[in-house]
Protein backbone atom coordinates (compact mmCIF):
# COMPACT_ATOMS: atom_id res chain seq x y z
CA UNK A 1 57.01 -24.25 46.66
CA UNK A 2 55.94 -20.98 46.03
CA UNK A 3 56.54 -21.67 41.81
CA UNK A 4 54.28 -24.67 42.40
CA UNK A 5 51.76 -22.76 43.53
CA UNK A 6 51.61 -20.19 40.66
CA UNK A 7 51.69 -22.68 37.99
CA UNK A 8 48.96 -24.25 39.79
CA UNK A 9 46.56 -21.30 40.33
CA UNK A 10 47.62 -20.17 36.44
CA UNK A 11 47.08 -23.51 34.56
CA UNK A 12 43.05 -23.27 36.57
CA UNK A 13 42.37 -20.23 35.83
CA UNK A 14 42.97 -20.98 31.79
CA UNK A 15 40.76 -23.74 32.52
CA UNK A 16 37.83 -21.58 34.07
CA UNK A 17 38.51 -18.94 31.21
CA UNK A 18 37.70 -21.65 28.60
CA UNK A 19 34.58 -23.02 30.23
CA UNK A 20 33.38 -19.38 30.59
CA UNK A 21 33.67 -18.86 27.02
CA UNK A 22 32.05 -22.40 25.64
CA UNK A 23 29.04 -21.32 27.65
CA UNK A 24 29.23 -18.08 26.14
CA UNK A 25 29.19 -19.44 22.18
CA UNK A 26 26.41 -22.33 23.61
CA UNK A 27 24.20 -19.12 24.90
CA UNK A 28 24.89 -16.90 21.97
CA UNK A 29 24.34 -20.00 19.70
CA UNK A 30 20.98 -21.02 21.17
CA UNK A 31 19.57 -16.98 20.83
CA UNK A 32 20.75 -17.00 17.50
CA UNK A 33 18.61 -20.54 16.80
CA UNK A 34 15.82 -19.21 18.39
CA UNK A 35 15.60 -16.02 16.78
CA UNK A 36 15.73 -17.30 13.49
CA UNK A 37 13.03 -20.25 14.29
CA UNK A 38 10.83 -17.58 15.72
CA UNK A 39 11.24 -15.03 13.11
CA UNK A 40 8.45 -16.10 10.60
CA UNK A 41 5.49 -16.58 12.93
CA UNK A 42 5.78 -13.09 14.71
CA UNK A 43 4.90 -11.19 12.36
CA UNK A 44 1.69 -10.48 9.99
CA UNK A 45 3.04 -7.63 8.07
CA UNK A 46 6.79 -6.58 7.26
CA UNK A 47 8.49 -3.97 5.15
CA UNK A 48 9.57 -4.18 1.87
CA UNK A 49 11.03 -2.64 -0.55
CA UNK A 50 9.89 0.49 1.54
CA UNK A 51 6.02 -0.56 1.57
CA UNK A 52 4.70 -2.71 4.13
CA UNK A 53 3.32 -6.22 2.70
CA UNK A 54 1.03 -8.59 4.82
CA UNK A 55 2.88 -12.01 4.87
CA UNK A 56 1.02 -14.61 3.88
CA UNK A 57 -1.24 -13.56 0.87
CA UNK A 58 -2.10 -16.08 -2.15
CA UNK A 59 -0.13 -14.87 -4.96
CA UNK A 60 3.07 -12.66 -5.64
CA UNK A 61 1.46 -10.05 -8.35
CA UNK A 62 -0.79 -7.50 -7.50
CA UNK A 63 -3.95 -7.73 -5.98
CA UNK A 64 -7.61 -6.18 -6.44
CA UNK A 65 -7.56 -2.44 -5.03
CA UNK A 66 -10.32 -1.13 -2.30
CA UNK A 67 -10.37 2.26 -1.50
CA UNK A 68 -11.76 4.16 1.55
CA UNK A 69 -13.69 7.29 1.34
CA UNK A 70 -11.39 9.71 3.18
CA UNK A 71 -11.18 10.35 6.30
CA UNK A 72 -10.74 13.06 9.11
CA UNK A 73 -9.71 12.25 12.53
CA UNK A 74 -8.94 14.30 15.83
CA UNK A 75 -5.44 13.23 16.79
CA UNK A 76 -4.76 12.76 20.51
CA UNK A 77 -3.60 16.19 22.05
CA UNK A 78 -4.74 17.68 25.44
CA UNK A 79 -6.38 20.52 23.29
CA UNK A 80 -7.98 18.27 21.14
CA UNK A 81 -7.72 20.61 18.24
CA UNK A 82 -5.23 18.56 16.01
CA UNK A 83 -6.26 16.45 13.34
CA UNK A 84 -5.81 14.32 10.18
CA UNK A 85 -6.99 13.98 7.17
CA UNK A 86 -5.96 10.52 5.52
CA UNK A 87 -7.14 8.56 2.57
CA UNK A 88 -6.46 4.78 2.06
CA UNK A 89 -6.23 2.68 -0.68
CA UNK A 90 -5.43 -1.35 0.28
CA UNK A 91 -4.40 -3.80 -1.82
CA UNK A 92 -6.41 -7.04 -0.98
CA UNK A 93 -4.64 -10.23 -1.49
CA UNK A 94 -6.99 -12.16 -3.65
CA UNK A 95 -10.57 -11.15 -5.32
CA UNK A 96 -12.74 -13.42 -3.48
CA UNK A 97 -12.23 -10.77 -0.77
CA UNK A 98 -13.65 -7.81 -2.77
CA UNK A 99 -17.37 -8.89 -1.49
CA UNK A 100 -15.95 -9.61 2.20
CA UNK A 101 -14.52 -5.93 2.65
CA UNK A 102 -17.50 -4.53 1.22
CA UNK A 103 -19.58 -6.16 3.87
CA UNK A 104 -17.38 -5.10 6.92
CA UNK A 105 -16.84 -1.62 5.26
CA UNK A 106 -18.22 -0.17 8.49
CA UNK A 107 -16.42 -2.27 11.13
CA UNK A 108 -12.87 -1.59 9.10
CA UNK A 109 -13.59 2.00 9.09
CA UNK A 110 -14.46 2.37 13.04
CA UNK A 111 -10.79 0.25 13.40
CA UNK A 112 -9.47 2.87 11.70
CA UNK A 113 -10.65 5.43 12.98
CA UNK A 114 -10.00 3.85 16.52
CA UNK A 115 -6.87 3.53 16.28
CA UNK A 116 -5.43 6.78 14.20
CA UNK A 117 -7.29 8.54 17.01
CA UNK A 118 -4.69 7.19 19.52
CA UNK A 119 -1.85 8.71 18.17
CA UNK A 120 -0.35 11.93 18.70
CA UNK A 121 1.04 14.55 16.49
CA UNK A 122 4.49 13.05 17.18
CA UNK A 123 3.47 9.50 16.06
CA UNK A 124 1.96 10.76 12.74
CA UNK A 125 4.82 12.91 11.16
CA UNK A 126 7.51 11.16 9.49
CA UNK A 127 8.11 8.64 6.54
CA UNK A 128 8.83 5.80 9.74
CA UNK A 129 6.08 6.53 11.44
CA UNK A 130 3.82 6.33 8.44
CA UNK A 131 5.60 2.86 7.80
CA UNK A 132 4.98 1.79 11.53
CA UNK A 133 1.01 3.29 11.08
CA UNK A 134 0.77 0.89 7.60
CA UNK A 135 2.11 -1.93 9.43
CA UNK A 136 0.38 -2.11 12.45
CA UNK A 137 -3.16 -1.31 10.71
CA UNK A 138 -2.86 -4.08 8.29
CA UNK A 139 -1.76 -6.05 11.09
CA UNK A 140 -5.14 -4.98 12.88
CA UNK A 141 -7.47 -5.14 10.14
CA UNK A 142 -6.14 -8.71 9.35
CA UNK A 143 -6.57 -10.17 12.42
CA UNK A 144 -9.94 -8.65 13.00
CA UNK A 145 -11.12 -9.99 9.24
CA UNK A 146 -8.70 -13.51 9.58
CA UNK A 147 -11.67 -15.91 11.43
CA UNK A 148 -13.53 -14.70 8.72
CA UNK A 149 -11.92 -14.70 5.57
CA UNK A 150 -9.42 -17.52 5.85
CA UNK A 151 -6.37 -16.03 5.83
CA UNK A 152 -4.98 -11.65 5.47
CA UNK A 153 -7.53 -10.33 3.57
CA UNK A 154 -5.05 -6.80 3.10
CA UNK A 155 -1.66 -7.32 1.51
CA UNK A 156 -0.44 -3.00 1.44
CA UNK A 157 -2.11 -0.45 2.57
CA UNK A 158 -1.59 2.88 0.39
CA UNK A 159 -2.02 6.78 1.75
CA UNK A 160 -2.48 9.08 -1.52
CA UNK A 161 -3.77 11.97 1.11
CA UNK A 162 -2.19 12.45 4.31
CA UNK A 163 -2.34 15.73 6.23
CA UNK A 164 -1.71 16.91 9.66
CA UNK A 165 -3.53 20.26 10.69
């Protein structure tokens, strides 16, 4: 009586151990499906090739270029003596758009401004947080400009001057 028993309690808990891991695969299985359904309307601008692209431009070559005067910016630091100096260059994504950014030169500048004078020393120095900076200011500018333009207006965004005093 006592063999019945463990072949018993055995042959269930090989059952339970299978069920456990079908669930598993099902669970993994269904992240895995949503991630990659998900995956191309999250984001507005990705990286690469090293330089952060806005998705969702007109054509593959490159477009128009729009430069900023430069621009100097205290950094956020409880002495408020830190600062940076930073010139951009954009790529636009089509020409029709050349006009558009001329227009909103002001507004686009104040967004810049805005936000580089949110971040800290910390956030500034460093080739990923440059990448993270390019990303999330197209992604910024772009939505800001989108309503009115019709789709990203910026496809890279370029720093030939970037200094940290």
């Amino acid at each position: 009586m006592a063999e019945e028993e463990v072949e018993e309690s055995g042959g269930g808990g090989n059952k339970m151990m299978i069920m456990m891991m079908a669930v598993n695969i099902v669970a993994v299985l269904g992240v895995l499906g949503f991630l990659i359904m998900d995956r191309g309307s999250a984001r507005e601008a990705a990286v690469v090739g090293g330089e952060v692209v806005a998705q969702g431009g007109e054509a593959e070559g490159a477009g128009p270029p729009w430069v900023m005067d430069p621009l100097i910016v205290n950094l956020r630091v409880p002495e408020g003596t830190r600062y940076l100096k930073v010139s951009l260059e954009f790529e636009l994504s089509a020409d029709r758009y050349l006009d558009l950014v001329e227009k909103r030169k002001g507004r686009i500048k104040d967004q810049v401004i805005e936000f580089i004078s949110d971040l800290t020393v910390d956030d500034v120095v460093g080739s990923d947080n440059k990448q993270y900076i390019k990303e999330r200011m197209l992604t910024r500018l772009n939505h800001s400009l989108e309503a009115e333009a019709g789709g990203p207006v910026f496809r890279r965004v370029f720093f030939p001057e970037f200094l940290v005093q």
